[in-house]
PDB file of N, CA and C in Angstrom:
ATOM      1  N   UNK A   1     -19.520   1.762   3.951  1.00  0.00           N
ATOM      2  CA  UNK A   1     -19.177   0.911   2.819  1.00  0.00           C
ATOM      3  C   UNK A   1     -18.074  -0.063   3.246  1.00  0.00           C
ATOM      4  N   UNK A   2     -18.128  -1.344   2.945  1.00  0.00           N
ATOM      5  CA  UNK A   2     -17.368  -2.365   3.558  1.00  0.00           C
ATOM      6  C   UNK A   2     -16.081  -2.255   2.652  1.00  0.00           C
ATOM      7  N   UNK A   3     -15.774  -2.088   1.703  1.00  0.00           N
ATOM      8  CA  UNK A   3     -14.738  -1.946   0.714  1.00  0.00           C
ATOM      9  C   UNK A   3     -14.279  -0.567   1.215  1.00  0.00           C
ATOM     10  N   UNK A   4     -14.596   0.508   1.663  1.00  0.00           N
ATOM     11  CA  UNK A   4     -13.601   1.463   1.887  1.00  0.00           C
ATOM     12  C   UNK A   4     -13.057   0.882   3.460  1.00  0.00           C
ATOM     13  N   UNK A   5     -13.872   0.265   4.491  1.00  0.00           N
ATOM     14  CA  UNK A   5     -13.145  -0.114   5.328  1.00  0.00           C
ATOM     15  C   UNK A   5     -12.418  -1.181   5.502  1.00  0.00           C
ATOM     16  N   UNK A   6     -11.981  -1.790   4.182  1.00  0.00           N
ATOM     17  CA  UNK A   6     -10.951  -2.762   3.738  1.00  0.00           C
ATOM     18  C   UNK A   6      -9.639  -1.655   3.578  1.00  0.00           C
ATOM     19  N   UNK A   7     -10.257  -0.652   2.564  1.00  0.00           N
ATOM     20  CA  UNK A   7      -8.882  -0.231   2.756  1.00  0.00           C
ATOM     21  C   UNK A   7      -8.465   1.081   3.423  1.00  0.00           C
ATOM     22  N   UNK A   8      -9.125   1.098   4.330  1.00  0.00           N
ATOM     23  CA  UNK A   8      -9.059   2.778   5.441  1.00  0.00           C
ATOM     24  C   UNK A   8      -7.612   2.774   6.088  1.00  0.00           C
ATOM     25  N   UNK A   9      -7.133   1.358   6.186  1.00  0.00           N
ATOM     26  CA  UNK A   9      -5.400   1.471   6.836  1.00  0.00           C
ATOM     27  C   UNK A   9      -4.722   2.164   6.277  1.00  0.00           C
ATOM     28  N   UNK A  10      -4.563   1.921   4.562  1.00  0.00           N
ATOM     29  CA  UNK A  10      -3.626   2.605   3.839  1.00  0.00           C
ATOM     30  C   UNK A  10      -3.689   4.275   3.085  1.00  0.00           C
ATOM     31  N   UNK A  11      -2.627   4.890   3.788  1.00  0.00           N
ATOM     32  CA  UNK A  11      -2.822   6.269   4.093  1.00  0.00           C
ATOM     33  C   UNK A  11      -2.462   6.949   2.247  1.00  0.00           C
ATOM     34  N   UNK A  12      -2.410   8.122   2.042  1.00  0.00           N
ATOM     35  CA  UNK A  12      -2.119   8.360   0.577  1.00  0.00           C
ATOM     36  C   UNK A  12      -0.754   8.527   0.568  1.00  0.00           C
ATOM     37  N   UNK A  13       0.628   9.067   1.653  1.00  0.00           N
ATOM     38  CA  UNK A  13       1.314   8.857   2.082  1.00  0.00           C
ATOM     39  C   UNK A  13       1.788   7.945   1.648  1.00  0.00           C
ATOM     40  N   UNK A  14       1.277   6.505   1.850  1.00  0.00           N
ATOM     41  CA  UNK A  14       1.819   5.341   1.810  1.00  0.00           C
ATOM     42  C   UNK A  14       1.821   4.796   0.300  1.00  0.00           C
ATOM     43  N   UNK A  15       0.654   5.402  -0.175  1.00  0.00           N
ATOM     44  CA  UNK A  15       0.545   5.312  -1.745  1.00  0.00           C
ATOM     45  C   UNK A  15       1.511   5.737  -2.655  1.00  0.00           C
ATOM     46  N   UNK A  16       1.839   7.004  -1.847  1.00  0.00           N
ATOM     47  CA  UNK A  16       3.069   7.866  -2.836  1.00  0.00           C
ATOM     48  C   UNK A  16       4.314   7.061  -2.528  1.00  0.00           C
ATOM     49  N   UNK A  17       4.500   6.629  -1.329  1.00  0.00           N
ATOM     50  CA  UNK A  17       5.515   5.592  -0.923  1.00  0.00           C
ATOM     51  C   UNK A  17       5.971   4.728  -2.017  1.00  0.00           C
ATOM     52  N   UNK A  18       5.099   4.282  -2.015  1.00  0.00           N
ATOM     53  CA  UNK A  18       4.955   2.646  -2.784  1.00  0.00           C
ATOM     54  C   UNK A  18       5.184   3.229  -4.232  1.00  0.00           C
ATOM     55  N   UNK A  19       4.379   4.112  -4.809  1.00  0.00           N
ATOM     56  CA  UNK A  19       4.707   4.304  -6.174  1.00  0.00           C
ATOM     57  C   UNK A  19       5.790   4.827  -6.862  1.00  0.00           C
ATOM     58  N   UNK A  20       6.843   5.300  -5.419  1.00  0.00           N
ATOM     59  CA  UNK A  20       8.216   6.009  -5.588  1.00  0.00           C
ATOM     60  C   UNK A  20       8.926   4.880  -5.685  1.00  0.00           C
ATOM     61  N   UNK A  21       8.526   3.790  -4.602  1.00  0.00           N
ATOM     62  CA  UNK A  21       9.273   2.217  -4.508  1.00  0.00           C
ATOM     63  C   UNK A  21       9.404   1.637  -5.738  1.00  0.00           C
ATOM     64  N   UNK A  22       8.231   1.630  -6.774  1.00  0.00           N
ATOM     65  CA  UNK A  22       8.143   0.864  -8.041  1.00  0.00           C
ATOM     66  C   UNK A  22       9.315   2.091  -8.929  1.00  0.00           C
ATOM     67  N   UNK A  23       8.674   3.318  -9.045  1.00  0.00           N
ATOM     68  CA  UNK A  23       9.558   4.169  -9.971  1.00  0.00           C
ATOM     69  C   UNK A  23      10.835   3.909 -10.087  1.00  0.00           C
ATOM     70  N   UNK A  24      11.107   3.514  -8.459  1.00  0.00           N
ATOM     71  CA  UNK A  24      12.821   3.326  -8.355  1.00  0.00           C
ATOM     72  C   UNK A  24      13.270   2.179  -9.375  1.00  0.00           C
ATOM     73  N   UNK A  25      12.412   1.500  -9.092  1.00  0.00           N
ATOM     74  CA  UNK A  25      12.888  -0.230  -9.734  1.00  0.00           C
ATOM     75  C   UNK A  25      12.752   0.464 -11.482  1.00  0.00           C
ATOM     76  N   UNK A  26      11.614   0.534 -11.463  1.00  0.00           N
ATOM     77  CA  UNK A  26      11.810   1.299 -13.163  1.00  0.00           C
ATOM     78  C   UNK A  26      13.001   2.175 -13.878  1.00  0.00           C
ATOM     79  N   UNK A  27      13.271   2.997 -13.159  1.00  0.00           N
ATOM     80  CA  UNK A  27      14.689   3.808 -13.565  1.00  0.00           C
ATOM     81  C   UNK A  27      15.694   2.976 -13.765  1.00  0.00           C
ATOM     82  N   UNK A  28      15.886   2.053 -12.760  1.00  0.00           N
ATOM     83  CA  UNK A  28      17.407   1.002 -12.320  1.00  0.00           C
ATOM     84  C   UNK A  28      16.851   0.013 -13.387  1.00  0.00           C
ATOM     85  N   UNK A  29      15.790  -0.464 -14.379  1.00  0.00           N
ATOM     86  CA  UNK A  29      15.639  -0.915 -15.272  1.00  0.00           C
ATOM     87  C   UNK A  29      16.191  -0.619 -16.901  1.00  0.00           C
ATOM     88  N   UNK A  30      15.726   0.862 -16.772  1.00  0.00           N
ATOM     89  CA  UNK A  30      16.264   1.983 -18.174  1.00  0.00           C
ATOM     90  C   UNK A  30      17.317   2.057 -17.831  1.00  0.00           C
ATOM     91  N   UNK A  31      17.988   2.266 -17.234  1.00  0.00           N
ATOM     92  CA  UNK A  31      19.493   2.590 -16.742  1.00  0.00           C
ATOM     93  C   UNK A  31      20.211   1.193 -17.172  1.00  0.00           C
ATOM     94  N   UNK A  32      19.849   0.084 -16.734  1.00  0.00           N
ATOM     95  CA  UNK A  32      20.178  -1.457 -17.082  1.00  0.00           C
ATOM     96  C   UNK A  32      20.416  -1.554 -18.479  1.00  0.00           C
ATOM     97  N   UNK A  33      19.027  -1.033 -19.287  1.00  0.00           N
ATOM     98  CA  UNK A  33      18.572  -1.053 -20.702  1.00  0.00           C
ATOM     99  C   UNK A  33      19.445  -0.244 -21.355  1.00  0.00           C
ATOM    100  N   UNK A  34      19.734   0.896 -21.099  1.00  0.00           N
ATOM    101  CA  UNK A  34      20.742   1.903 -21.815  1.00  0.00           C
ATOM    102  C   UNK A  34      22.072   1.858 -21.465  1.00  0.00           C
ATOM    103  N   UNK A  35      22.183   1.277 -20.592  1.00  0.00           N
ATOM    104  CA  UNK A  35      23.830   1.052 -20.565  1.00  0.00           C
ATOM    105  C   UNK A  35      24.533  -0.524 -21.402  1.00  0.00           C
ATOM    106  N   UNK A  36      23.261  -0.778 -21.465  1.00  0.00           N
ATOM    107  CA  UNK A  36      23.965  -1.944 -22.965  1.00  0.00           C
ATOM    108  C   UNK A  36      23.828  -1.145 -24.115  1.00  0.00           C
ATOM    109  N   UNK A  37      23.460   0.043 -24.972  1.00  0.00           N
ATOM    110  CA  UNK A  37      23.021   0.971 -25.542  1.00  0.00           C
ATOM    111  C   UNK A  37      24.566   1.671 -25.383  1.00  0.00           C
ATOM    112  N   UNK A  38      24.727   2.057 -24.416  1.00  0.00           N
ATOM    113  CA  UNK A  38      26.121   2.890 -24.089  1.00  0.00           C
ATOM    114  C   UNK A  38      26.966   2.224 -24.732  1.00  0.00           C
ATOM    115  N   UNK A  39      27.192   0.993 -23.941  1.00  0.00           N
ATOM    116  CA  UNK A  39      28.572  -0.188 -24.321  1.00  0.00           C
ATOM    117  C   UNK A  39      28.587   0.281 -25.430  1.00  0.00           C
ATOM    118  N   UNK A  40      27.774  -0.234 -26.790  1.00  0.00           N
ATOM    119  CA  UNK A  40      27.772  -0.500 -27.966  1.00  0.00           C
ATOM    120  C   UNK A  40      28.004   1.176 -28.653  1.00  0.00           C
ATOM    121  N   UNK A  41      27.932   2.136 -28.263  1.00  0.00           N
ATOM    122  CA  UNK A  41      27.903   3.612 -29.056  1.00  0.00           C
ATOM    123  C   UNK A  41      26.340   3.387 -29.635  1.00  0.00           C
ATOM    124  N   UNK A  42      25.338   3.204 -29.277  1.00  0.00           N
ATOM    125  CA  UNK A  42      24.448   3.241 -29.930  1.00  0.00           C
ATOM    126  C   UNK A  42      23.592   3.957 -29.273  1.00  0.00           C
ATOM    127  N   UNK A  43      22.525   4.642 -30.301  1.00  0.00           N
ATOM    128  CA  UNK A  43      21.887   5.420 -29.231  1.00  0.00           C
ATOM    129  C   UNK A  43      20.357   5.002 -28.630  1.00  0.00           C
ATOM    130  N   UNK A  44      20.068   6.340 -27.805  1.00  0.00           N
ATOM    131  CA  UNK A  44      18.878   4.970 -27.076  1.00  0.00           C
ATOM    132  C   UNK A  44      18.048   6.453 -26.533  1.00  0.00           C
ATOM    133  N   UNK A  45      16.975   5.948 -26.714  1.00  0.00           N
ATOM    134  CA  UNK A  45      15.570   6.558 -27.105  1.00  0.00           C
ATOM    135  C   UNK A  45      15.066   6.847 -25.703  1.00  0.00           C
ATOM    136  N   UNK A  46      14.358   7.296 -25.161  1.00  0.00           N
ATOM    137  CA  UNK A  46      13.653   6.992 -23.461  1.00  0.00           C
ATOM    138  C   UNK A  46      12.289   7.240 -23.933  1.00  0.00           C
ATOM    139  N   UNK A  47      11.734   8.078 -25.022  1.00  0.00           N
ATOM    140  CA  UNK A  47      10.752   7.579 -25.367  1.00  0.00           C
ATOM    141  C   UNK A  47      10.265   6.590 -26.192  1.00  0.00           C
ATOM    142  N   UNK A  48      10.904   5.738 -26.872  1.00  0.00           N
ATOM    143  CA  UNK A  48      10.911   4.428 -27.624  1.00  0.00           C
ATOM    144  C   UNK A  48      10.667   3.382 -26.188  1.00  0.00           C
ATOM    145  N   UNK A  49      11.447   3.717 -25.304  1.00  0.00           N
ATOM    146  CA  UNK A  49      11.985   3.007 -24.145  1.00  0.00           C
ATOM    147  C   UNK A  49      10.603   2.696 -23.555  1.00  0.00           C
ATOM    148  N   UNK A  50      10.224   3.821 -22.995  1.00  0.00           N
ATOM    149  CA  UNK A  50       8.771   4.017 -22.549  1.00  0.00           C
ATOM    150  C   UNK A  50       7.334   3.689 -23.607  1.00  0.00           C
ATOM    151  N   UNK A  51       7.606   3.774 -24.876  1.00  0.00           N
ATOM    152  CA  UNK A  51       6.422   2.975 -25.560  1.00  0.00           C
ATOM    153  C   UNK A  51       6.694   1.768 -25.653  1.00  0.00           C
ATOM    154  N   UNK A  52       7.662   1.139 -25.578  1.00  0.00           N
ATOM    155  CA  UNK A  52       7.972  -0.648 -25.717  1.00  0.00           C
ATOM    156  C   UNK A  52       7.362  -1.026 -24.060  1.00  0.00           C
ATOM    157  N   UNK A  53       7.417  -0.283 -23.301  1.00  0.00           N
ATOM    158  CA  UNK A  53       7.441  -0.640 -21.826  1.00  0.00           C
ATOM    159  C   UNK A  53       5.590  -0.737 -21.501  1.00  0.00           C
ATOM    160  N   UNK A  54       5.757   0.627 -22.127  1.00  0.00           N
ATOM    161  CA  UNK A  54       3.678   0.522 -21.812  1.00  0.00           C
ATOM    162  C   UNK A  54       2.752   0.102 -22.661  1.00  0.00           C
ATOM    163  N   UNK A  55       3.418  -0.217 -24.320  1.00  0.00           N
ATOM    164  CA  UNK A  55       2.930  -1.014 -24.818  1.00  0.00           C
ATOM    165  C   UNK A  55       3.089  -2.786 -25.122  1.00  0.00           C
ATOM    166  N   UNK A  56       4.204  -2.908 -24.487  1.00  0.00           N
ATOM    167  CA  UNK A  56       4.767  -4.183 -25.042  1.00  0.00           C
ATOM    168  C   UNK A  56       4.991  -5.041 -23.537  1.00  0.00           C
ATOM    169  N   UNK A  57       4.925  -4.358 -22.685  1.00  0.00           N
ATOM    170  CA  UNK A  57       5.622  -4.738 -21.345  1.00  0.00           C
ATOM    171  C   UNK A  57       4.018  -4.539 -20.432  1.00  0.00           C
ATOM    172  N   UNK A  58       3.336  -4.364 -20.749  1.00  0.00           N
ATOM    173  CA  UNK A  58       2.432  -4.134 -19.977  1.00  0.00           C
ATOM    174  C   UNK A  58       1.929  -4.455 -18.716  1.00  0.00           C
ATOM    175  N   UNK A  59       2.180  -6.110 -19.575  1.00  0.00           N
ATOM    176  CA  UNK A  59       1.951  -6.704 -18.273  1.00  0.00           C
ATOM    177  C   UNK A  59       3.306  -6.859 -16.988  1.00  0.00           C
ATOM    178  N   UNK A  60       4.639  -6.297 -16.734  1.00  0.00           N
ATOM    179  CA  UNK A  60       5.782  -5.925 -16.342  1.00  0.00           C
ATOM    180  C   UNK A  60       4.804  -5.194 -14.959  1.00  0.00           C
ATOM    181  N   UNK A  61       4.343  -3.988 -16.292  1.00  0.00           N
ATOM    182  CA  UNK A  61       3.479  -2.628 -14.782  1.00  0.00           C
ATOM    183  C   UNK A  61       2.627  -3.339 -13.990  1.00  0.00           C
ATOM    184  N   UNK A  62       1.784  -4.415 -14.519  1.00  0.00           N
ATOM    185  CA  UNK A  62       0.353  -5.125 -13.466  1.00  0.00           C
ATOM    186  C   UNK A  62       1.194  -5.737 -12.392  1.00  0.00           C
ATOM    187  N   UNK A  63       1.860  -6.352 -13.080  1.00  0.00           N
ATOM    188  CA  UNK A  63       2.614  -7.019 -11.982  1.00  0.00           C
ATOM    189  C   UNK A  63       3.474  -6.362 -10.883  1.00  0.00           C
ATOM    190  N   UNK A  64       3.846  -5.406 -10.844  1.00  0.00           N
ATOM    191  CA  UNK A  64       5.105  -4.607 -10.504  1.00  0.00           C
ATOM    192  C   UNK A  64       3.720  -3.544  -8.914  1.00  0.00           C
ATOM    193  N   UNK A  65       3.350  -3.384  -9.902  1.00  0.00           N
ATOM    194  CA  UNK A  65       1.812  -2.373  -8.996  1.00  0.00           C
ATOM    195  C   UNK A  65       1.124  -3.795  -7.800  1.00  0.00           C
ATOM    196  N   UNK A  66       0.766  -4.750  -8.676  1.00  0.00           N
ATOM    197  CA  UNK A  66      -0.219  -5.535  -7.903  1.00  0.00           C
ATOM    198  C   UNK A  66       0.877  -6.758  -6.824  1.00  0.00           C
ATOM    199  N   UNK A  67       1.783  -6.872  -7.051  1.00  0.00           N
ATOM    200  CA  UNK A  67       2.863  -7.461  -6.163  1.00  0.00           C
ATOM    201  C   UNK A  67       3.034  -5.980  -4.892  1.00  0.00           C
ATOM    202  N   UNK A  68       3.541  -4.618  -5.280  1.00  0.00           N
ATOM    203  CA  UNK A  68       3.673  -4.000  -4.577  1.00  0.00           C
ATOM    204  C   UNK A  68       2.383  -3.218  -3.389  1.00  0.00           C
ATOM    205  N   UNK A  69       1.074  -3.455  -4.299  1.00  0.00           N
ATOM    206  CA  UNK A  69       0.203  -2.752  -3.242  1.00  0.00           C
ATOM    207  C   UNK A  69       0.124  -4.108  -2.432  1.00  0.00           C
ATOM    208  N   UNK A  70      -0.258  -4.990  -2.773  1.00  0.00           N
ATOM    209  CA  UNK A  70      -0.438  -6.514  -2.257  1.00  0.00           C
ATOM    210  C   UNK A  70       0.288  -6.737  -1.142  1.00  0.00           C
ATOM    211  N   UNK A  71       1.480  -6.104  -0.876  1.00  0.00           N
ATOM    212  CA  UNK A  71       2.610  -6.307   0.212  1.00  0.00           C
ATOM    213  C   UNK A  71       2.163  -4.853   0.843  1.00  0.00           C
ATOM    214  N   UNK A  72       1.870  -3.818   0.289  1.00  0.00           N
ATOM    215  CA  UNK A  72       1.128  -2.612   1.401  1.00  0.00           C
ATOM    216  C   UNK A  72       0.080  -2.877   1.733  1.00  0.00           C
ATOM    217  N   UNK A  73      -0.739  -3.707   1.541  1.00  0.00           N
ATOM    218  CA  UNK A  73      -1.796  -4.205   2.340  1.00  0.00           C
ATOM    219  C   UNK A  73      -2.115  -4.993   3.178  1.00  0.00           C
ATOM    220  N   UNK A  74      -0.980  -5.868   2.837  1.00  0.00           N
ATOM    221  CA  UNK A  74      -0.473  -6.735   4.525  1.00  0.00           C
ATOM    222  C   UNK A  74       0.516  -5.915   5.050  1.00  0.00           C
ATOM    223  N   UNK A  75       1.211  -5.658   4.582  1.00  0.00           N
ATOM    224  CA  UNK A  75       2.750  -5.097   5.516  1.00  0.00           C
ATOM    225  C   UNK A  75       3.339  -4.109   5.914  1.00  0.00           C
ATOM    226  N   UNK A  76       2.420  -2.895   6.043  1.00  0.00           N
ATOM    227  CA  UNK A  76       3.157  -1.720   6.169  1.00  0.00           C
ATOM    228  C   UNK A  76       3.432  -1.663   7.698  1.00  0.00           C
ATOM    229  N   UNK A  77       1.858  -1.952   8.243  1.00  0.00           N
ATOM    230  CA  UNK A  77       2.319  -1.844  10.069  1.00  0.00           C
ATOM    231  C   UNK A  77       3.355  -2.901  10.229  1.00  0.00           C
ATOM    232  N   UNK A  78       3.674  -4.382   9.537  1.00  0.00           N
ATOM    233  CA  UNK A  78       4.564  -5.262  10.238  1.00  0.00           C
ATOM    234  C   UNK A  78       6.048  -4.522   9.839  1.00  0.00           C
ATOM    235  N   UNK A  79       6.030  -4.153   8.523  1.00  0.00           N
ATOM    236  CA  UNK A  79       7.170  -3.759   8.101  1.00  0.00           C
ATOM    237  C   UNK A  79       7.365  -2.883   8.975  1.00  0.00           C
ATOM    238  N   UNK A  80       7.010  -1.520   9.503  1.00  0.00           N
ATOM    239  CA  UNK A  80       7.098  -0.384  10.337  1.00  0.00           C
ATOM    240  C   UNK A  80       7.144  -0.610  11.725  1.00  0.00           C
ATOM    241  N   UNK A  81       6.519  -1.934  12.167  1.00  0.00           N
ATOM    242  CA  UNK A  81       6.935  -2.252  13.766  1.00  0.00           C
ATOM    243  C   UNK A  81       8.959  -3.149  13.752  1.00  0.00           C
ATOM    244  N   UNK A  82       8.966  -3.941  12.428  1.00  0.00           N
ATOM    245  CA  UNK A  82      10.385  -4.528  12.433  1.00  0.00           C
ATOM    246  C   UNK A  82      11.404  -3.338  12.107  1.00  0.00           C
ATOM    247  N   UNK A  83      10.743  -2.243  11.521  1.00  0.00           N
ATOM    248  CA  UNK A  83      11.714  -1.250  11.448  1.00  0.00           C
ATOM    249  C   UNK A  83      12.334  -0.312  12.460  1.00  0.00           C
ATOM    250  N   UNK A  84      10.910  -0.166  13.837  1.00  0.00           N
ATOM    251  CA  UNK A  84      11.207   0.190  14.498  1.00  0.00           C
ATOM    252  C   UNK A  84      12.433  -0.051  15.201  1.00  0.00           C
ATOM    253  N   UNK A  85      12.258  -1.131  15.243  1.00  0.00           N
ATOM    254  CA  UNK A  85      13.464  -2.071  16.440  1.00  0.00           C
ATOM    255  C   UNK A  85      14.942  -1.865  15.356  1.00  0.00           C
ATOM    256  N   UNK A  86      14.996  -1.538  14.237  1.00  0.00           N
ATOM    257  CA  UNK A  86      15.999  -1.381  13.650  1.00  0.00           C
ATOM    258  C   UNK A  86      16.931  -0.162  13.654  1.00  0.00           C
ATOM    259  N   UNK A  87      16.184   0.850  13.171  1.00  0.00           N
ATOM    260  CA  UNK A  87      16.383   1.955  12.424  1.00  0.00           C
ATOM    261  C   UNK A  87      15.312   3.172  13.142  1.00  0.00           C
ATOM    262  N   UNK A  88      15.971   4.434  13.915  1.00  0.00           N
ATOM    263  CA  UNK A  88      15.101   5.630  14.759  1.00  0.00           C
ATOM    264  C   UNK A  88      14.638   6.447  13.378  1.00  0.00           C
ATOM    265  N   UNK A  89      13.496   5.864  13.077  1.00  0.00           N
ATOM    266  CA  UNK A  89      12.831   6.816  11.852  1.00  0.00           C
ATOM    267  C   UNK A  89      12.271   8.224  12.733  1.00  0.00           C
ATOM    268  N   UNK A  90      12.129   9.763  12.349  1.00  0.00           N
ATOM    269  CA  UNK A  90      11.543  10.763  12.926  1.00  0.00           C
ATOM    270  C   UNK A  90       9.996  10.688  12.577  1.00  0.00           C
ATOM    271  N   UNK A  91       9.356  11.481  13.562  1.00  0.00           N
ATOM    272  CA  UNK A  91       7.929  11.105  13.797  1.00  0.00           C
ATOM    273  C   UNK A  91       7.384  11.163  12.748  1.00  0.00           C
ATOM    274  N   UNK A  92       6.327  10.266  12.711  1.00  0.00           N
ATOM    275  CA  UNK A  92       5.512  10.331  10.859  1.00  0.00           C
ATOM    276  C   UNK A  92       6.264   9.813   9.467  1.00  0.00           C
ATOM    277  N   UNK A  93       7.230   9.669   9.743  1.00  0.00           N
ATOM    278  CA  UNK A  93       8.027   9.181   8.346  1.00  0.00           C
ATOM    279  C   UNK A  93       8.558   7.934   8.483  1.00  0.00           C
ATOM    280  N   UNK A  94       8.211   7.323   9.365  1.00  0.00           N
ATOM    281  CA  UNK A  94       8.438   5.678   9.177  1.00  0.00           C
ATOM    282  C   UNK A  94       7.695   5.065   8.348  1.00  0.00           C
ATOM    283  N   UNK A  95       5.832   5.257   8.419  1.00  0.00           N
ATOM    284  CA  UNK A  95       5.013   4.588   7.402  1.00  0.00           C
ATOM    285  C   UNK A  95       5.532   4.995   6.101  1.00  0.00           C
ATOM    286  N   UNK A  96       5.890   6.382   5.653  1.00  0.00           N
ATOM    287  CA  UNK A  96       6.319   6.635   4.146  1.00  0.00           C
ATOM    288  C   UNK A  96       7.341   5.549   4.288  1.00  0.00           C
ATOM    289  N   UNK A  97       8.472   5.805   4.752  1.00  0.00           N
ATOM    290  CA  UNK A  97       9.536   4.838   4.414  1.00  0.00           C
ATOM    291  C   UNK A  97       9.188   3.545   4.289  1.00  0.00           C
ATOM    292  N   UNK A  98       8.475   2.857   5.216  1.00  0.00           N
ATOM    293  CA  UNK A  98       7.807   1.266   5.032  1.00  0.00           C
ATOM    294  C   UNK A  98       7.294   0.766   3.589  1.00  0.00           C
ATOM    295  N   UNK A  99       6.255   1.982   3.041  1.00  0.00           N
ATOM    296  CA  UNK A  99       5.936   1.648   2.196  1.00  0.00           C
ATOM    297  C   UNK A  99       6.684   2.533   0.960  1.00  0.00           C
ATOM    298  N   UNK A 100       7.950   2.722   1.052  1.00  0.00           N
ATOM    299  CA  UNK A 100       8.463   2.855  -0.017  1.00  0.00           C
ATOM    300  C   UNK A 100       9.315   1.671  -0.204  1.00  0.00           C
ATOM    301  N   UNK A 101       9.923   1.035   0.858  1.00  0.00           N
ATOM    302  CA  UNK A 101      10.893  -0.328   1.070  1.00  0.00           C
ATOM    303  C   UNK A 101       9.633  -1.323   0.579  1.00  0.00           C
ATOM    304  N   UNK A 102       7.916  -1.131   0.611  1.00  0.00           N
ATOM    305  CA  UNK A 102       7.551  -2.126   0.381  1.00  0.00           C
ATOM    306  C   UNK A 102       7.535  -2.193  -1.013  1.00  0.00           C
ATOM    307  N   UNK A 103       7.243  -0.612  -1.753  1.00  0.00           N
ATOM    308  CA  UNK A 103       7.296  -0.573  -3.266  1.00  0.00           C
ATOM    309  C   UNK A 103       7.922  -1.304  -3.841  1.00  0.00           C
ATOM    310  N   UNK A 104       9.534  -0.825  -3.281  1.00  0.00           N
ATOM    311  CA  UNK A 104      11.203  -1.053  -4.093  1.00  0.00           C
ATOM    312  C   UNK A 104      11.157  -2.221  -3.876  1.00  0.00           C
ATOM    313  N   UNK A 105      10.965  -3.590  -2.734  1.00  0.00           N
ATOM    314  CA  UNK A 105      11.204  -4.708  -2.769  1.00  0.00           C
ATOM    315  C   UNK A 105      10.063  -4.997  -3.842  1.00  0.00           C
ATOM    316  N   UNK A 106       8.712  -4.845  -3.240  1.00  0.00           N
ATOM    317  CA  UNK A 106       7.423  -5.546  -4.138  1.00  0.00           C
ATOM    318  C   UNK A 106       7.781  -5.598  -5.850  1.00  0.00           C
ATOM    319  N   UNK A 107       8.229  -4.449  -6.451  1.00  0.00           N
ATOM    320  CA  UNK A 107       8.052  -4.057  -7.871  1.00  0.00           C
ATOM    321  C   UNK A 107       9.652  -5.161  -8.089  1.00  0.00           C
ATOM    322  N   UNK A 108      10.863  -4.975  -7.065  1.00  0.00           N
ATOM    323  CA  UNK A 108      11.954  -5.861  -7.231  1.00  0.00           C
ATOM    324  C   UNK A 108      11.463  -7.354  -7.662  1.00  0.00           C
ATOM    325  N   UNK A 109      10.954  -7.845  -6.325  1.00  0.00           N
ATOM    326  CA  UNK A 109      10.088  -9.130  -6.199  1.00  0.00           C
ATOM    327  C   UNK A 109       9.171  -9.779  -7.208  1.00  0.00           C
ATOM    328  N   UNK A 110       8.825  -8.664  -8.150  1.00  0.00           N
ATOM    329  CA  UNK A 110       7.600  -9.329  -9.477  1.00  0.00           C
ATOM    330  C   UNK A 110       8.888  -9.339 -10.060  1.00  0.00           C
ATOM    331  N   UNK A 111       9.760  -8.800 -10.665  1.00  0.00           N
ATOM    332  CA  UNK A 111      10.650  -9.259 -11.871  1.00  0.00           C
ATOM    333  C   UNK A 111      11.355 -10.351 -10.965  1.00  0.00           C
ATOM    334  N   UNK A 112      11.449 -10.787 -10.302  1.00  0.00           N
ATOM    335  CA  UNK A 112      12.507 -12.174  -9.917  1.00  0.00           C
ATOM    336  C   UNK A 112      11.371 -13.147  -9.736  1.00  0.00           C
ATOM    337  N   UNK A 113       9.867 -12.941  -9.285  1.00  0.00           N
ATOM    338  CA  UNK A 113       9.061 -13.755  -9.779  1.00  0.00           C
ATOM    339  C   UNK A 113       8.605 -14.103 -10.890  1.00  0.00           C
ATOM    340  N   UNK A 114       9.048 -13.134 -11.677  1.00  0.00           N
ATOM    341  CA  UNK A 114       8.244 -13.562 -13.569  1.00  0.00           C
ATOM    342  C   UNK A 114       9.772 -14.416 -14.051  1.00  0.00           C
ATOM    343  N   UNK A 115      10.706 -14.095 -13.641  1.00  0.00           N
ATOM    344  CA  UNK A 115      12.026 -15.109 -14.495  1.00  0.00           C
ATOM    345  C   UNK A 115      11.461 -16.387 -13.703  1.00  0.00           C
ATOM    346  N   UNK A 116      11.377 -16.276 -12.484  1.00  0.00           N
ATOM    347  CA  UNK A 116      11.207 -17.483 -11.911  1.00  0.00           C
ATOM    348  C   UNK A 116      10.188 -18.511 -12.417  1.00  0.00           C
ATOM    349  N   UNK A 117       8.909 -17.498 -12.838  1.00  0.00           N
ATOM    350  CA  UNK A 117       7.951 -18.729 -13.341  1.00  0.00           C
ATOM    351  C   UNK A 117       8.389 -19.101 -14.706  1.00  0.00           C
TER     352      UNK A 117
END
């Protein structure tokens, strides 16, 4: 099948990577969100938080997912060969790390692209 050997590079590894990369950006979002919540003494919901987000924000997640696999599908080997030369990752855990740096930037990268447009 020509579509699975489009995507036979990317390992599940790299999947969990990437989806830890976005989670991150999500937390450091609620955390953003509730600490204006704090300031004020007011209180603040995480499940209100999370239905405004997956119902109201929706399109936030498409973007956040499809910016981040989009950059694991070009970039995990480039990212993981520039890392080499950087940083002595131990055997096998450089691709996780690649594609968790690709998550955390990618899912970063859609919110500074959506203000931007």
């Amino acid at each position: 099948m020509i579509l699975g050997n489009v995507f036979a590079h990317i390992t599940s590894e790299e999947i969990v990577g990437v989806l830890l990369g976005i989670l991150l950006v999500w937390v450091l979002r609620y955390s953003k969100d509730k600490d204006k919540s704090d300031d004020k003494g007011e209180p603040f919901s995480l499940v209100a938080w999370l239905k405004n987000w997956f119902l109201k924000k929706n399109d936030n997640i498409v973007a956040h997912v499809l910016v981040s696999f989009s950059s694991l599908y070009i970039g995990v080997s480039n990212l993981q060969a520039w890392l080499g030369e950087k940083v002595d990752f131990p055997e096998g855990v450089d691709h996780i790390g690649a594609a968790f740096i690709i998550g955390f930037i990618g899912s970063y990268l859609a919110e500074i692209l959506k203000k931007a447009l």
